[in-house]
PDB file of N, CA and C in Angstrom:
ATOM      1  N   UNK A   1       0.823  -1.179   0.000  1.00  0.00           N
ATOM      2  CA  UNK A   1       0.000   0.000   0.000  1.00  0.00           C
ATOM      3  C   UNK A   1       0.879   1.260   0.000  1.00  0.00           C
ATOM      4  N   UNK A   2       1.939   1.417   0.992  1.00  0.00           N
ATOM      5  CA  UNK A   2       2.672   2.347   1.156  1.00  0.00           C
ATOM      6  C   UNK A   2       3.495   2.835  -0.396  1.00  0.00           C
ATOM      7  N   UNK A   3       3.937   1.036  -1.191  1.00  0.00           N
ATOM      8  CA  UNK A   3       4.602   1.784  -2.462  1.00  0.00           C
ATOM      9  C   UNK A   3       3.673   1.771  -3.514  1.00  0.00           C
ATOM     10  N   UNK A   4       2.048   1.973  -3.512  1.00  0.00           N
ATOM     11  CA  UNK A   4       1.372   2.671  -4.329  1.00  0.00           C
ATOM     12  C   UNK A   4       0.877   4.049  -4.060  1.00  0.00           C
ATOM     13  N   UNK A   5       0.696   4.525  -2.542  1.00  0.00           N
ATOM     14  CA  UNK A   5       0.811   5.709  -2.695  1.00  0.00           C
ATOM     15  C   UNK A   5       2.440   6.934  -2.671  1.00  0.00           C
ATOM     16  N   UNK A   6       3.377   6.177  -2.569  1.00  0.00           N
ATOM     17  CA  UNK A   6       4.759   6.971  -3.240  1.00  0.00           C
ATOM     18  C   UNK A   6       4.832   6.997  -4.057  1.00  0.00           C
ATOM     19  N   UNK A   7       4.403   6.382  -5.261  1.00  0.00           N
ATOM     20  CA  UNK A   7       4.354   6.455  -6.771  1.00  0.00           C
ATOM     21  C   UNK A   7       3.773   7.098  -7.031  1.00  0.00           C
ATOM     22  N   UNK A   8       3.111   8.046  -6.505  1.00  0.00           N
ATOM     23  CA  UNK A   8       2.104   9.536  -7.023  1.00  0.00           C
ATOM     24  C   UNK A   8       2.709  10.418  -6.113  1.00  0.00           C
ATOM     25  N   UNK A   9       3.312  10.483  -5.366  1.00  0.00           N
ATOM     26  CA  UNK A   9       3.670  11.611  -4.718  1.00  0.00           C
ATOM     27  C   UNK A   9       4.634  12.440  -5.285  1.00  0.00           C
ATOM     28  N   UNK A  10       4.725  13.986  -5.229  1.00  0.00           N
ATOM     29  CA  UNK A  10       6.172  14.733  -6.022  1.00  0.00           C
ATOM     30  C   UNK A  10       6.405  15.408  -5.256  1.00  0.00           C
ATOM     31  N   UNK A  11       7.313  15.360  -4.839  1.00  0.00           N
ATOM     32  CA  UNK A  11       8.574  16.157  -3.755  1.00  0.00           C
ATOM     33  C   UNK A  11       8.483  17.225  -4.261  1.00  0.00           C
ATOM     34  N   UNK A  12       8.363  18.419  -3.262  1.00  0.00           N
ATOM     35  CA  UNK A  12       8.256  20.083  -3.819  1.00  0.00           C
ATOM     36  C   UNK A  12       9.635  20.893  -4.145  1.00  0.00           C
ATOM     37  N   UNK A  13       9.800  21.230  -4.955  1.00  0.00           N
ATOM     38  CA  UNK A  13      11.450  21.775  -5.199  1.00  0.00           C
ATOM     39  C   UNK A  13      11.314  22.900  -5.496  1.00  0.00           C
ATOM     40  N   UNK A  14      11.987  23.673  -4.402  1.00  0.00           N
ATOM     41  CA  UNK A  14      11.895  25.378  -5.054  1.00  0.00           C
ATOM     42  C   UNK A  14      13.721  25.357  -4.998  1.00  0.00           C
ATOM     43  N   UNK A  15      13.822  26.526  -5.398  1.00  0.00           N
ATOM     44  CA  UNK A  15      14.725  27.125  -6.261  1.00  0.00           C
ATOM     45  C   UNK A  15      15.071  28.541  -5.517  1.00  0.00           C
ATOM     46  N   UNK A  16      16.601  29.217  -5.497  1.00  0.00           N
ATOM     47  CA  UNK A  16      16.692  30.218  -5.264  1.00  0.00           C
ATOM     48  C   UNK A  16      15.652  31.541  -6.378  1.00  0.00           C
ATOM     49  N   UNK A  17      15.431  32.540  -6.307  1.00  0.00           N
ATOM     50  CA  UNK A  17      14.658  33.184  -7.138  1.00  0.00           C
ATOM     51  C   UNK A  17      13.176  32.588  -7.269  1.00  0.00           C
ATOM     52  N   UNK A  18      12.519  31.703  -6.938  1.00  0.00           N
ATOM     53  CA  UNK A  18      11.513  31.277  -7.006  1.00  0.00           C
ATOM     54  C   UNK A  18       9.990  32.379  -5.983  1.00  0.00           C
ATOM     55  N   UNK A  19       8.992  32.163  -6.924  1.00  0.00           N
ATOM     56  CA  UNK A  19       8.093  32.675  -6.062  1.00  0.00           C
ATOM     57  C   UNK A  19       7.079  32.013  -5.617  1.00  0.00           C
ATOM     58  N   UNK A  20       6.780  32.539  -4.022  1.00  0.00           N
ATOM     59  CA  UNK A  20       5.715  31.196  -3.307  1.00  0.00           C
ATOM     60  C   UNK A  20       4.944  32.483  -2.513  1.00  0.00           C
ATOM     61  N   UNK A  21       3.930  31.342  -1.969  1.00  0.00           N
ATOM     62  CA  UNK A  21       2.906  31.811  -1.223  1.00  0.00           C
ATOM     63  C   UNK A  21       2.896  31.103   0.028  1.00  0.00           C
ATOM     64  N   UNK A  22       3.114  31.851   1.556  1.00  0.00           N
ATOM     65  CA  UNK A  22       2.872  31.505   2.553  1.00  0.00           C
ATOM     66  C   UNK A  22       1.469  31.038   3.070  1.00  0.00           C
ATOM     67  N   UNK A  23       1.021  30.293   3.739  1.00  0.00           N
ATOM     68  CA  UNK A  23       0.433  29.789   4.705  1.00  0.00           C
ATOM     69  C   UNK A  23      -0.081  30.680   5.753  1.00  0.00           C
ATOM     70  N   UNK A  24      -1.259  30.915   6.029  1.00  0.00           N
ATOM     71  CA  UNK A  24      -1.529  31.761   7.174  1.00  0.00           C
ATOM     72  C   UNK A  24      -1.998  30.861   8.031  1.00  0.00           C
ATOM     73  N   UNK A  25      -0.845  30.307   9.229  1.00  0.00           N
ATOM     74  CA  UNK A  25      -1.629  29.632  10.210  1.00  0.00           C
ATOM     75  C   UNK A  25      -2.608  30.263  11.064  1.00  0.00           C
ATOM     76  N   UNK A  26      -3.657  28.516  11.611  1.00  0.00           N
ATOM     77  CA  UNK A  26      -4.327  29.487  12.474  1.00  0.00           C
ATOM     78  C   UNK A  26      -4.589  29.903  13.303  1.00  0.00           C
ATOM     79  N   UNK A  27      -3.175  29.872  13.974  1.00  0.00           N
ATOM     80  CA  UNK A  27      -2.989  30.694  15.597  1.00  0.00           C
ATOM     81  C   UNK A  27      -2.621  31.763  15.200  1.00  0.00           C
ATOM     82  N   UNK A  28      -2.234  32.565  14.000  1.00  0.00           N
ATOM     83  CA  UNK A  28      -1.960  33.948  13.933  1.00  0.00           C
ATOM     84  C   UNK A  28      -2.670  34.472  13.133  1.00  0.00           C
ATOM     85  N   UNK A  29      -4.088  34.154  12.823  1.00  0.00           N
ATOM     86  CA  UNK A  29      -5.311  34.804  11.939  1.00  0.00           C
ATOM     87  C   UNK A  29      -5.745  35.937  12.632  1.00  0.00           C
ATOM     88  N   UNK A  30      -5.824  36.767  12.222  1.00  0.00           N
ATOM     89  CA  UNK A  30      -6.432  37.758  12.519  1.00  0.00           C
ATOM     90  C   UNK A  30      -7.714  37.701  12.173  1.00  0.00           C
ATOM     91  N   UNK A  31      -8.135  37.921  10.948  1.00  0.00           N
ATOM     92  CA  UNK A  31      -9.671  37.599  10.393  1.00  0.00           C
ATOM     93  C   UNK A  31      -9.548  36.688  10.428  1.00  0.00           C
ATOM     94  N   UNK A  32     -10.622  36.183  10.590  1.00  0.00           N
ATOM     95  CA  UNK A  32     -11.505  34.671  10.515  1.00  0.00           C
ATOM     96  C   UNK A  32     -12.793  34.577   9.809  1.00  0.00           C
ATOM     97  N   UNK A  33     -13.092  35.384   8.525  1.00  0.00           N
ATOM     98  CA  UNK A  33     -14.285  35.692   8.139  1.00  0.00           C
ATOM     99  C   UNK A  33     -14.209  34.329   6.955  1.00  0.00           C
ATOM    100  N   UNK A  34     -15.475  33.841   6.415  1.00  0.00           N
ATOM    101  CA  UNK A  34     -15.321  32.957   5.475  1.00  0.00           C
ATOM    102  C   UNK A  34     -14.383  32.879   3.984  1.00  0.00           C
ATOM    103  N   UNK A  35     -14.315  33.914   3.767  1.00  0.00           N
ATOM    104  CA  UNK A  35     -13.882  34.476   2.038  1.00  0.00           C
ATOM    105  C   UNK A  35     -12.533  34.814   2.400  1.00  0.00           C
ATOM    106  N   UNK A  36     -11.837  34.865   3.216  1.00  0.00           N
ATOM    107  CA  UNK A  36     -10.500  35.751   3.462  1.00  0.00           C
ATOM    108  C   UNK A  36      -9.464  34.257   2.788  1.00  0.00           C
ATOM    109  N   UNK A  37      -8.746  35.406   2.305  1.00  0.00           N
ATOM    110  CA  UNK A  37      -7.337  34.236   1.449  1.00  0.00           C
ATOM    111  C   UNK A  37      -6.559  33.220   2.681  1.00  0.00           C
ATOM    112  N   UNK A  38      -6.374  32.147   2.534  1.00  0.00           N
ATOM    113  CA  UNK A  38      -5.613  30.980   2.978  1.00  0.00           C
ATOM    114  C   UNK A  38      -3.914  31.393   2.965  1.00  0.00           C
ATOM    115  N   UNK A  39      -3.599  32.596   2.260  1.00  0.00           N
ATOM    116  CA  UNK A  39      -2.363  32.188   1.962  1.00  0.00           C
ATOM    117  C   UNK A  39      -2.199  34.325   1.733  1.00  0.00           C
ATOM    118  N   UNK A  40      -0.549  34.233   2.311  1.00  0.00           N
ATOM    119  CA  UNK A  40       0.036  35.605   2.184  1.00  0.00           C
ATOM    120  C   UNK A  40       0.202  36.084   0.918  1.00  0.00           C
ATOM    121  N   UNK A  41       0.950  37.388   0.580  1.00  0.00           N
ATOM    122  CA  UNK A  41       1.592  37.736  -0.177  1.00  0.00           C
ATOM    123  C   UNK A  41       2.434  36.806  -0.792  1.00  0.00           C
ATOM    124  N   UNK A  42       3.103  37.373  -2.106  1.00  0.00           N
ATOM    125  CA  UNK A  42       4.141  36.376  -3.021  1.00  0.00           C
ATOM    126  C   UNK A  42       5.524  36.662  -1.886  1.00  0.00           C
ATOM    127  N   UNK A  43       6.231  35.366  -2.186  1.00  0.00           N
ATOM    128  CA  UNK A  43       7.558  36.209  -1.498  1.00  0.00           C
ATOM    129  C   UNK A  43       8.741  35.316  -2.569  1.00  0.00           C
ATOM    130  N   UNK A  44       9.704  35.729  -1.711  1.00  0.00           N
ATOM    131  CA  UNK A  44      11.245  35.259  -3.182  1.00  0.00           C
ATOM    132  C   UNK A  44      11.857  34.504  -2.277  1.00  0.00           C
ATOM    133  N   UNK A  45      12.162  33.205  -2.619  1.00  0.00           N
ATOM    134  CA  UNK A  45      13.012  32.214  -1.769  1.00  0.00           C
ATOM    135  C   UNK A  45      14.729  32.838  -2.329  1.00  0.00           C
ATOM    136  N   UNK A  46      14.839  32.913  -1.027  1.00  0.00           N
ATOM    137  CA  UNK A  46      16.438  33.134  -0.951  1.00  0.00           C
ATOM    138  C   UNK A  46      17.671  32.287  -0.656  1.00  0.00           C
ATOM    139  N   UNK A  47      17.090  31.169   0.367  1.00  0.00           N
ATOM    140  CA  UNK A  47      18.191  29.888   0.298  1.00  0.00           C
ATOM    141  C   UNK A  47      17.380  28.664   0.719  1.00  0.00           C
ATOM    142  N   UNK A  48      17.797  28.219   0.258  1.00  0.00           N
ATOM    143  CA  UNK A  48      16.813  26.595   0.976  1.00  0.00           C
ATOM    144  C   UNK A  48      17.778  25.787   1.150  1.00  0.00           C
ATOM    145  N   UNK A  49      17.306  25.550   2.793  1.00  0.00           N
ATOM    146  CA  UNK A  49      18.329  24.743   3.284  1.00  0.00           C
ATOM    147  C   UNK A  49      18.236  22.874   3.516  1.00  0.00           C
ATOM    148  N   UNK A  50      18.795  22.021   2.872  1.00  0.00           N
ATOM    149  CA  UNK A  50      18.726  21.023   2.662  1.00  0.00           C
ATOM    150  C   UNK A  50      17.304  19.781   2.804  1.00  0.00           C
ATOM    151  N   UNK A  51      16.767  20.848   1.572  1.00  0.00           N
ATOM    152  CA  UNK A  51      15.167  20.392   1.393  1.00  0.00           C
ATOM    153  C   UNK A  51      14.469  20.528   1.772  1.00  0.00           C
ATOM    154  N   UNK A  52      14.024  20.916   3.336  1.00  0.00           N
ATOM    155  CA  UNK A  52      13.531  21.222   4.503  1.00  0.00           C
ATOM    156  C   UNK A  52      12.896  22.853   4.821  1.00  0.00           C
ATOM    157  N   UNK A  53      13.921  23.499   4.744  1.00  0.00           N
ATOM    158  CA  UNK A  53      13.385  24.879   5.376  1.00  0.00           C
ATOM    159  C   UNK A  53      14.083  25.817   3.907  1.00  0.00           C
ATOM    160  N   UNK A  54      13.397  26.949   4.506  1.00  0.00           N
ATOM    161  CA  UNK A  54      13.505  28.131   3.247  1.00  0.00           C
ATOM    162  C   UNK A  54      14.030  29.671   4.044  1.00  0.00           C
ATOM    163  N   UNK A  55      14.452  29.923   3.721  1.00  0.00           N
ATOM    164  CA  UNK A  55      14.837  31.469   4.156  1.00  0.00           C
ATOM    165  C   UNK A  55      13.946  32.187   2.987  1.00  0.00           C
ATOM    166  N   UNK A  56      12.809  33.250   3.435  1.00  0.00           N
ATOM    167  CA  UNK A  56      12.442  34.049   2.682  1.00  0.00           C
ATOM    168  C   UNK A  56      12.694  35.565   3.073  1.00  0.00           C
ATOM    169  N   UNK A  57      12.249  36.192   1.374  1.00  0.00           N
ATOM    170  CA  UNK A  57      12.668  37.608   1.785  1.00  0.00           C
ATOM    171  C   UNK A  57      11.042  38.424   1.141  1.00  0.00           C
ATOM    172  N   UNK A  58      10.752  39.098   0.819  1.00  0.00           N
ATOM    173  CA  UNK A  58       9.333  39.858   0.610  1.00  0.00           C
ATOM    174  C   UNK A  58      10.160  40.434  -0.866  1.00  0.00           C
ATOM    175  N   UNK A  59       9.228  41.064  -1.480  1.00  0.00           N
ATOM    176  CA  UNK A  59       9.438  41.564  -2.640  1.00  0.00           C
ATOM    177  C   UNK A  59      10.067  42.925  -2.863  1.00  0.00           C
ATOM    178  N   UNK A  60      10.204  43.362  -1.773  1.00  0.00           N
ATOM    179  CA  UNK A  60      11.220  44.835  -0.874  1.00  0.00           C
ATOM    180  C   UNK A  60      12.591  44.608  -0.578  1.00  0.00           C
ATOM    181  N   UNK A  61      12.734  43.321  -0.665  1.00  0.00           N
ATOM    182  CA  UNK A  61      14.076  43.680  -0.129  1.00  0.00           C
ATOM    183  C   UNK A  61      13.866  42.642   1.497  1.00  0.00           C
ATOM    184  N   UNK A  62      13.167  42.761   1.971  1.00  0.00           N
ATOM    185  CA  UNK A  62      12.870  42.687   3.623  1.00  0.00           C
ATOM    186  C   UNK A  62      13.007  41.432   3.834  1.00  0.00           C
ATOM    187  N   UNK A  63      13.908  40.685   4.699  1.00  0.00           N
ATOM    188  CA  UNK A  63      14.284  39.404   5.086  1.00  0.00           C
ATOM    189  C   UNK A  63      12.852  38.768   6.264  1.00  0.00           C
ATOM    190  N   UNK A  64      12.455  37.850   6.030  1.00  0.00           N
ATOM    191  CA  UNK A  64      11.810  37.739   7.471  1.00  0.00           C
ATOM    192  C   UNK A  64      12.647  36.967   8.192  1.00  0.00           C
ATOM    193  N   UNK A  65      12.425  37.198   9.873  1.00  0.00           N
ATOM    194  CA  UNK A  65      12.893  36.224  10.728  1.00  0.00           C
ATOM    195  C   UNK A  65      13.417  34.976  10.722  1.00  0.00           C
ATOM    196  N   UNK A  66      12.580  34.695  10.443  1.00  0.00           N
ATOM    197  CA  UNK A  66      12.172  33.087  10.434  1.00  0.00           C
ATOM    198  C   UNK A  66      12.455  32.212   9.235  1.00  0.00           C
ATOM    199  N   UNK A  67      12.812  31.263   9.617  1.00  0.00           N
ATOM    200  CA  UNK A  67      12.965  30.143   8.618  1.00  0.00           C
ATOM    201  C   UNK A  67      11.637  29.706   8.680  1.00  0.00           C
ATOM    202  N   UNK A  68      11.217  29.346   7.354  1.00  0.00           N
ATOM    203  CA  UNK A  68       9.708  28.625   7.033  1.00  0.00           C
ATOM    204  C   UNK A  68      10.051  26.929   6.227  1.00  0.00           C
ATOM    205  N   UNK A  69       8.777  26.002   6.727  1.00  0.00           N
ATOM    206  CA  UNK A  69       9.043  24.757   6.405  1.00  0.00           C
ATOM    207  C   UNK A  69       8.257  24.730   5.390  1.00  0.00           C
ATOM    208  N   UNK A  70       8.741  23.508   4.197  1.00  0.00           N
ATOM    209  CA  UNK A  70       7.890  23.259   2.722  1.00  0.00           C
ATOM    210  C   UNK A  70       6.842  23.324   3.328  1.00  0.00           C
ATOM    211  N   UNK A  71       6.171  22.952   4.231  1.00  0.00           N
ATOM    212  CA  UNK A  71       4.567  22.542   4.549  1.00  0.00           C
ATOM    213  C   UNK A  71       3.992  23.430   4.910  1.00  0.00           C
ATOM    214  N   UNK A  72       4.311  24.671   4.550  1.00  0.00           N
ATOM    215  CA  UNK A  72       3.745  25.721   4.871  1.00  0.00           C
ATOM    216  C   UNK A  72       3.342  26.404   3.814  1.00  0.00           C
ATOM    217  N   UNK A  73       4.106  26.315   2.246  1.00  0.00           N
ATOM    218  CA  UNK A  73       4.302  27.120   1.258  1.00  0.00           C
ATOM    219  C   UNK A  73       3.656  26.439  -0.304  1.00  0.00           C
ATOM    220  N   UNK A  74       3.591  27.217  -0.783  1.00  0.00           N
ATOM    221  CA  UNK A  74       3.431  26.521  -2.116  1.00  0.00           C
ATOM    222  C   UNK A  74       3.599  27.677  -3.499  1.00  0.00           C
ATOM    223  N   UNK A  75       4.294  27.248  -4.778  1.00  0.00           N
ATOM    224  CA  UNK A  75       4.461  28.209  -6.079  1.00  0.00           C
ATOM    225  C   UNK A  75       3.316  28.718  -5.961  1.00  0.00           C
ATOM    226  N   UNK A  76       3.753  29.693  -6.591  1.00  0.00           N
ATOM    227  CA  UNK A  76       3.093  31.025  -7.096  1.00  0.00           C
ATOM    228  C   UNK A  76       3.381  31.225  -8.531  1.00  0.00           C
ATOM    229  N   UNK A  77       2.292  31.226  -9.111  1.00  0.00           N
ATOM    230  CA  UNK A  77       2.510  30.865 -10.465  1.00  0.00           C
ATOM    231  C   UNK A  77       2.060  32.536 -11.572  1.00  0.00           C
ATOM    232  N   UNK A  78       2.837  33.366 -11.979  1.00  0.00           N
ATOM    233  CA  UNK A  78       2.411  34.563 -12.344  1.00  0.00           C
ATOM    234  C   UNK A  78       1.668  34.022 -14.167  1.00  0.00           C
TER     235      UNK A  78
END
C-alpha cells in the first residue's frame, strides 16, 4: 500500500529566485471571516536549506525572521 501511494507523490522543489505563497496559520489569523485568502503575499526564496526549510525575503528587499518549512508554502505561479 505504502509503495502505491509513493508512486504519485512529487517532492516540492523550489529554487533560489523562485516565487511562493505563505500559509496563514491558524494561531496567527487575525480575520476569521469565510472568504478571506488561505495564503500571504508572493515572497522570493532566498536559500533553501537542505530540502527542509527556506529562508524568505518579501518583494522589498525585507528578510523575514524566520525560517519557514515546505509545509507551509506553495508556487506562485504569475
Amino acid at each position: 500500500m505504502v509503495k502505491a501511494y509513493n508512486k504519485k507523490v512529487r517532492p516540492s522543489v523550489f529554487k533560489e529566485e523562485n516565487l511562493i505563497l505563505k500559509k496563514i496559520l491558524p494561531i496567527s489569523r487575525e480575520d476569521q471571516r469565510k472568504w478571506v485568502s488561505n495564503y500571504k503575499e508572493p515572497y522570493v526564496v532566498k536559500i533553501t536549506f537542505f530540502g527542509e526549510a527556506l529562508n524568505l525575503t518579501k518583494m522589498d528587499e525585507d528578510d523575514l525572521p524566520k525560517f519557514v518549512s515546505f509545509d507551509v508554502v506553495k508556487k506562485y505561479y504569475v
